[in-house]
C-alpha atoms as a PDB file:
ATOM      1  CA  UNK A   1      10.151 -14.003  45.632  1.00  0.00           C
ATOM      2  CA  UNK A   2      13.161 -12.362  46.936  1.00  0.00           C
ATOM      3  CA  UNK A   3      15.692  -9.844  45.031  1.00  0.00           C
ATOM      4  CA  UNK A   4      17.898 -12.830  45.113  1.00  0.00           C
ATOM      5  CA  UNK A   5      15.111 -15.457  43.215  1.00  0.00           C
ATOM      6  CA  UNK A   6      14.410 -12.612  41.057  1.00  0.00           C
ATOM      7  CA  UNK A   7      18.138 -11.728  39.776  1.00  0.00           C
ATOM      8  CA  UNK A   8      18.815 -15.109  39.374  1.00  0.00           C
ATOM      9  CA  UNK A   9      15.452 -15.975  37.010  1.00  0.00           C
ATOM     10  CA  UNK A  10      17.102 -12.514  34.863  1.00  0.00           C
ATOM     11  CA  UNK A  11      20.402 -13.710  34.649  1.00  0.00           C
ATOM     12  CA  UNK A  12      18.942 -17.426  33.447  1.00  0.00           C
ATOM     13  CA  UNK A  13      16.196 -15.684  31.227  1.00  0.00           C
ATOM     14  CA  UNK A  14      19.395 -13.794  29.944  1.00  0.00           C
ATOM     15  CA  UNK A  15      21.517 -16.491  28.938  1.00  0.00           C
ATOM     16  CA  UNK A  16      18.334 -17.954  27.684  1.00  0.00           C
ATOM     17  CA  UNK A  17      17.767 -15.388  25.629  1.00  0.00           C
ATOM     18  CA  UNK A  18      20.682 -15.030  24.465  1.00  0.00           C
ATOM     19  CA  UNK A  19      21.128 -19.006  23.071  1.00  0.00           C
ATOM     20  CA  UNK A  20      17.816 -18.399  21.737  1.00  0.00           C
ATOM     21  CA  UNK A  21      18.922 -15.758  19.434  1.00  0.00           C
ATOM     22  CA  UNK A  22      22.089 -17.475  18.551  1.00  0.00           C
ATOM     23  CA  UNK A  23      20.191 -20.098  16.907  1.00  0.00           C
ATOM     24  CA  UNK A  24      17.884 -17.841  14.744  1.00  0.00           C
ATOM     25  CA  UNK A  25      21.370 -16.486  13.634  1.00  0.00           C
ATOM     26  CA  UNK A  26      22.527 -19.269  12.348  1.00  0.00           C
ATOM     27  CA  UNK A  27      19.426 -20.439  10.417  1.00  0.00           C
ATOM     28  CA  UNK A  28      20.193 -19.058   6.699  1.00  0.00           C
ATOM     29  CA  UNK A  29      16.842 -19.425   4.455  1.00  0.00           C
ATOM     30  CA  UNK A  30      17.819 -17.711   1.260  1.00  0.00           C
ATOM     31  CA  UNK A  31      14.920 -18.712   0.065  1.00  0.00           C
ATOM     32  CA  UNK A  32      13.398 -16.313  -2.487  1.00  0.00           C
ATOM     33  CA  UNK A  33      10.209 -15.170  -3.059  1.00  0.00           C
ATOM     34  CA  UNK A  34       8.760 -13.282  -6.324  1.00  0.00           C
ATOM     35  CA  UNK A  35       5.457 -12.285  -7.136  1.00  0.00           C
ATOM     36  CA  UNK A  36       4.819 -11.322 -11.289  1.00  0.00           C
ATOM     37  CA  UNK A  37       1.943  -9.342 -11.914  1.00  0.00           C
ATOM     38  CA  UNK A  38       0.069  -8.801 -15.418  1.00  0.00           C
ATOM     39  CA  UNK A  39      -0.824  -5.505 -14.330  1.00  0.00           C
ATOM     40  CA  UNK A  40       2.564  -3.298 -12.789  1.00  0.00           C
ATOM     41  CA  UNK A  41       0.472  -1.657  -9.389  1.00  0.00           C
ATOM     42  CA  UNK A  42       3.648   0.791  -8.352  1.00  0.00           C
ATOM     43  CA  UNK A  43       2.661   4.267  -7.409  1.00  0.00           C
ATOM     44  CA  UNK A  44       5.203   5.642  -9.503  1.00  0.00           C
ATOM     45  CA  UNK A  45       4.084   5.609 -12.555  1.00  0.00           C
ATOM     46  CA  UNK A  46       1.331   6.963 -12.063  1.00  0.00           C
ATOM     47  CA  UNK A  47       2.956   9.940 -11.298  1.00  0.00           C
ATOM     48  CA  UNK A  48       3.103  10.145  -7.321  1.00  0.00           C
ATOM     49  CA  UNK A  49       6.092  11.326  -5.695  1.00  0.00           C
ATOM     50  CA  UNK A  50       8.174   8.426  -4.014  1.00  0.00           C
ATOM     51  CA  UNK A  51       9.417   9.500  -0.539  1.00  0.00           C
ATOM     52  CA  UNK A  52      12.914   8.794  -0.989  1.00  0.00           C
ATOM     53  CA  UNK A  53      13.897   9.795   2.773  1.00  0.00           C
ATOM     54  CA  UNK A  54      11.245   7.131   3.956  1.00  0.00           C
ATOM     55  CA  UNK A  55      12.867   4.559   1.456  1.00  0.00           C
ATOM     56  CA  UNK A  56      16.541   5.503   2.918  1.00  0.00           C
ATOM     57  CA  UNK A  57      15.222   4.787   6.452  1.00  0.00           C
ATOM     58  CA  UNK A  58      13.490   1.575   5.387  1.00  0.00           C
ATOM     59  CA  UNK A  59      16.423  -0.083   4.174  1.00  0.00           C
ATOM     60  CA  UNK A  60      18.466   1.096   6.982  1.00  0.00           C
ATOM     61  CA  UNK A  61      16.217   0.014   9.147  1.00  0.00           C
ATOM     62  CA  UNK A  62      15.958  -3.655   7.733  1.00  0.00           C
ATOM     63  CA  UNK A  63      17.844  -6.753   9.695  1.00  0.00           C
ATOM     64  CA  UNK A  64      18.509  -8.123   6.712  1.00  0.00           C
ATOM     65  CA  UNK A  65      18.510  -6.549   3.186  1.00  0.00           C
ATOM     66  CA  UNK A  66      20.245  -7.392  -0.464  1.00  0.00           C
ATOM     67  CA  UNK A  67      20.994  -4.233  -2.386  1.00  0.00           C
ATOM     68  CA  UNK A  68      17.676  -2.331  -2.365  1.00  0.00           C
ATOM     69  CA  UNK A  69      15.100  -5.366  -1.163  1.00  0.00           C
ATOM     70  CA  UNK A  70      14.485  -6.291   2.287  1.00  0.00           C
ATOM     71  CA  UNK A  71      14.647  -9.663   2.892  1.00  0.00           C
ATOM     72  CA  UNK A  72      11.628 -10.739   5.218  1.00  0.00           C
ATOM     73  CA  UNK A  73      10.638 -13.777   7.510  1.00  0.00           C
ATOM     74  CA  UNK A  74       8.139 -16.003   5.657  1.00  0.00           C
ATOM     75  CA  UNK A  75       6.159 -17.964   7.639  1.00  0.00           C
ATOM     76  CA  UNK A  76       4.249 -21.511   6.790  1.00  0.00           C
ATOM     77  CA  UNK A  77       0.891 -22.362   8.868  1.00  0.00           C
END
């Protein structure tokens, strides 16, 4: 291939890109997903320290969040 073939397969692979991720944007699954427990498993009351800096950069980190939950991907096989 030539520099020609080759910028021209990153520009397409660009725009294709680019549609691609368009259309995950506009797929909205608010679906919600809760888990209840008998037994409560958090670390914090048991005592342990909770690593509030790690927390911070978690959520701020997160595509998509709603107040303090991040709002993940679920997937169906």
């Amino acid at each position: 291939m030539n520099e020609k073939e080759i910028e021209t397969l990153r520009n397409e692979t660009k725009k294709l890109l680019d549609k691609f991720s368009k259309a995950l944007d506009a797929v909205k699954n608010s679906e919600e997903c809760n888990v209840e427990r008998e037994e409560d498993r958090r670390k914090e009351k048991e005592g342990k320290k909770v690593d509030e800096d790690f927390r911070k950069i978690m959520l701020e980190n997160a595509p998509t969040k709603s107040e303090d939950f991040i709002i993940a991907e679920k997937k169906s096989w």
